[in-house]
C-alpha atoms as a PDB file:
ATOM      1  CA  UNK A   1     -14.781  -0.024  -0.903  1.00  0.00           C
ATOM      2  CA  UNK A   2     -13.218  -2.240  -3.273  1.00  0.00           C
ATOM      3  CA  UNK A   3     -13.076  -6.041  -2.411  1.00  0.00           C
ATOM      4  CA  UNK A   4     -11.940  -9.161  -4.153  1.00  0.00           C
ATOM      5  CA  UNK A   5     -14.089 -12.181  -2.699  1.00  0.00           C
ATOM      6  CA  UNK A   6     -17.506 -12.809  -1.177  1.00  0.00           C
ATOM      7  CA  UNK A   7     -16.207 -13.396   2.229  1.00  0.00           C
ATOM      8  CA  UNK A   8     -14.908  -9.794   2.009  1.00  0.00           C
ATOM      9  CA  UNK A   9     -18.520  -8.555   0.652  1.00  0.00           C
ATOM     10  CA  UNK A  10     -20.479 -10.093   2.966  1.00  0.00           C
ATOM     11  CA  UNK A  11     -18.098  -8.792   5.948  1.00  0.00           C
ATOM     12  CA  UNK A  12     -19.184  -4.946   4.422  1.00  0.00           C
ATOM     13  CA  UNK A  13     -22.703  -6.255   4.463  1.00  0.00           C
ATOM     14  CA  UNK A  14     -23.366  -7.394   7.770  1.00  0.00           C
ATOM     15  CA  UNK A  15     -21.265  -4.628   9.313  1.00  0.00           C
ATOM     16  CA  UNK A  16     -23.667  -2.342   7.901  1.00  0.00           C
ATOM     17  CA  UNK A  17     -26.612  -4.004   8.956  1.00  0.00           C
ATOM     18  CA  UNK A  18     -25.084  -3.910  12.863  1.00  0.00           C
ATOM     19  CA  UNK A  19     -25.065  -0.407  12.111  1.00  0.00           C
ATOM     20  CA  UNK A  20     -28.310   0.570  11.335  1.00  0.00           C
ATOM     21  CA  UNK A  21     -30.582   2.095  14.594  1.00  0.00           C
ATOM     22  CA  UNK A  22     -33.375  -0.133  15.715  1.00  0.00           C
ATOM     23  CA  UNK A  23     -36.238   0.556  17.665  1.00  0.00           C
ATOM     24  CA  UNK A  24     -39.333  -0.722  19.526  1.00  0.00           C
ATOM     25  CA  UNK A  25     -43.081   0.389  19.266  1.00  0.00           C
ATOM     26  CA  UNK A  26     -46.415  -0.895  19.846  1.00  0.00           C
ATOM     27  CA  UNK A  27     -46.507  -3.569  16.742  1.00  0.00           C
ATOM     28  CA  UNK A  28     -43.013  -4.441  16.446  1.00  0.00           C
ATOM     29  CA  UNK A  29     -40.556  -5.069  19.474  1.00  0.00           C
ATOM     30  CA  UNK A  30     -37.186  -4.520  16.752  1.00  0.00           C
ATOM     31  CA  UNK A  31     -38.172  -2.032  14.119  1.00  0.00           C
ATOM     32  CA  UNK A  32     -35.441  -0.944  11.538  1.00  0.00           C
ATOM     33  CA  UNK A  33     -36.100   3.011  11.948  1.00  0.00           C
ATOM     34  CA  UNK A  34     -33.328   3.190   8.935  1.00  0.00           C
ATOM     35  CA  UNK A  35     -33.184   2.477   5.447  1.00  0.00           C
ATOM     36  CA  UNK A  36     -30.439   0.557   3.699  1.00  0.00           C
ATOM     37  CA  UNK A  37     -28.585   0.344   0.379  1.00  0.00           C
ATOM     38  CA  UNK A  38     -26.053  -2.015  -0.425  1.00  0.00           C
ATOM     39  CA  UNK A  39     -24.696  -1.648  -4.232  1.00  0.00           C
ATOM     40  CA  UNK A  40     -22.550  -4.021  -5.889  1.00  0.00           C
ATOM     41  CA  UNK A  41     -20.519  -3.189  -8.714  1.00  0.00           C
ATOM     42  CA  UNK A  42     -19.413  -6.364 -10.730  1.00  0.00           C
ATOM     43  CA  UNK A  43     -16.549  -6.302 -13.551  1.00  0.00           C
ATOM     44  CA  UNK A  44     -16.200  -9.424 -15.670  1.00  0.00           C
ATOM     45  CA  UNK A  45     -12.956 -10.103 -18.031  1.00  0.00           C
ATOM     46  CA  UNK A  46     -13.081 -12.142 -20.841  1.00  0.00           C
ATOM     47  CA  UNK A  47     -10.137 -12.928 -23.342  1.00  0.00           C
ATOM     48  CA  UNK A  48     -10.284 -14.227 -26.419  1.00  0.00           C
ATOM     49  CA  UNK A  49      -6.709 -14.755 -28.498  1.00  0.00           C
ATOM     50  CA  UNK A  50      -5.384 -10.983 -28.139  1.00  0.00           C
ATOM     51  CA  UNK A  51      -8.735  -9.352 -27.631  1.00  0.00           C
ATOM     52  CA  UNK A  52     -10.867  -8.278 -24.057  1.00  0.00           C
ATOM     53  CA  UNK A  53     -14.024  -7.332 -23.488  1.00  0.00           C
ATOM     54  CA  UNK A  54     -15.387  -6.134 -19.787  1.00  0.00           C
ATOM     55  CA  UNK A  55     -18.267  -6.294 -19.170  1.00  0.00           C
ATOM     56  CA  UNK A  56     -20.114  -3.722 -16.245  1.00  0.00           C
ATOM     57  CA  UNK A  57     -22.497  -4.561 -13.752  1.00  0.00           C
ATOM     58  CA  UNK A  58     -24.888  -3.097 -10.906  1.00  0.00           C
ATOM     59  CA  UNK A  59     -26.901  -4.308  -8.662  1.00  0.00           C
ATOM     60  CA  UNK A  60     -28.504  -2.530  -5.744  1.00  0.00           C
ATOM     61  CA  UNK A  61     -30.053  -4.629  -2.634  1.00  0.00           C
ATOM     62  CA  UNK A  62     -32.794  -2.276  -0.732  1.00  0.00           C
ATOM     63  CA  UNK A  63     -34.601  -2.471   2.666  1.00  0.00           C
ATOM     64  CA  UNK A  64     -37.046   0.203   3.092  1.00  0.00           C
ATOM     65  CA  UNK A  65     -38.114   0.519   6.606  1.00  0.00           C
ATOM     66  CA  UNK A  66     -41.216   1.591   7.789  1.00  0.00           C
ATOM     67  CA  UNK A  67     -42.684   0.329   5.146  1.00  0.00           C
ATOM     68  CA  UNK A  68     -45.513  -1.346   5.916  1.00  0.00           C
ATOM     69  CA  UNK A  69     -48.845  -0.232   5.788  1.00  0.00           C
ATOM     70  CA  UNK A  70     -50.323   0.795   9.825  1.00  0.00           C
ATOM     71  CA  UNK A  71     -54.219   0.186   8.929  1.00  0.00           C
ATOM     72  CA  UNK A  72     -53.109  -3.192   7.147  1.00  0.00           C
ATOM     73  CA  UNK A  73     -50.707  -4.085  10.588  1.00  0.00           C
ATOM     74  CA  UNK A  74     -53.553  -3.047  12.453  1.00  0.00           C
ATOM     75  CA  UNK A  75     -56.362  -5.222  11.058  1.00  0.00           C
ATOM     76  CA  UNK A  76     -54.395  -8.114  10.805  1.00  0.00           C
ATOM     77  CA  UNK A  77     -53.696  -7.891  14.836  1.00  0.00           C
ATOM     78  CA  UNK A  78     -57.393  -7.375  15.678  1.00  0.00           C
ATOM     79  CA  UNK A  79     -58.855 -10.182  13.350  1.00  0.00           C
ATOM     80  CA  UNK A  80     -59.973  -7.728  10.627  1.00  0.00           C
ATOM     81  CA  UNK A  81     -59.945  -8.552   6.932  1.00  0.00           C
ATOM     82  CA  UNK A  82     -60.144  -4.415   5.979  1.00  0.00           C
ATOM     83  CA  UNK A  83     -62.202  -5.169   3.225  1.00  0.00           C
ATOM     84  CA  UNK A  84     -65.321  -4.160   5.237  1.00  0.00           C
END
């Protein structure tokens, strides 16, 4: 989707975070049980007398869920250090 202002990219954003399916279980009452990947292209224009250059850009924003370690979750509920 092509856009032309923040407003516009954070719109796309946060619609597709409302999207995503959450979940409950034992350690975490709203779980992401989905990944997500938002990529933003960027083009930049520069002129200088009669010539342009463009420059290209990429940047990709990533939530992994599920992530998280269970034995590290786990000791950190029960008082644990896990270095026993």
């Amino acid at each position: 989707v092509k856009v032309r202002d923040e407003n516009s990219t954070f719109n796309l954003l946060f619609s597709g975070g409302l999207s995503r399916t959450i979940a409950t279980h034992k350690l975490n009452k709203r779980s992401n049980r989905s990944h997500s990947i938002f990529t933003i292209y960027l083009q930049q224009r520069q002129r200088s007398g009669m010539s342009e250059k463009i420059v290209h850009s990429k940047l990709h924003l990533v939530d992994l869920a599920g992530s998280e370690r269970l034995k590290n979750t786990m000791d950190s509920i029960d008082g644990s250090t896990g270095d026993e």
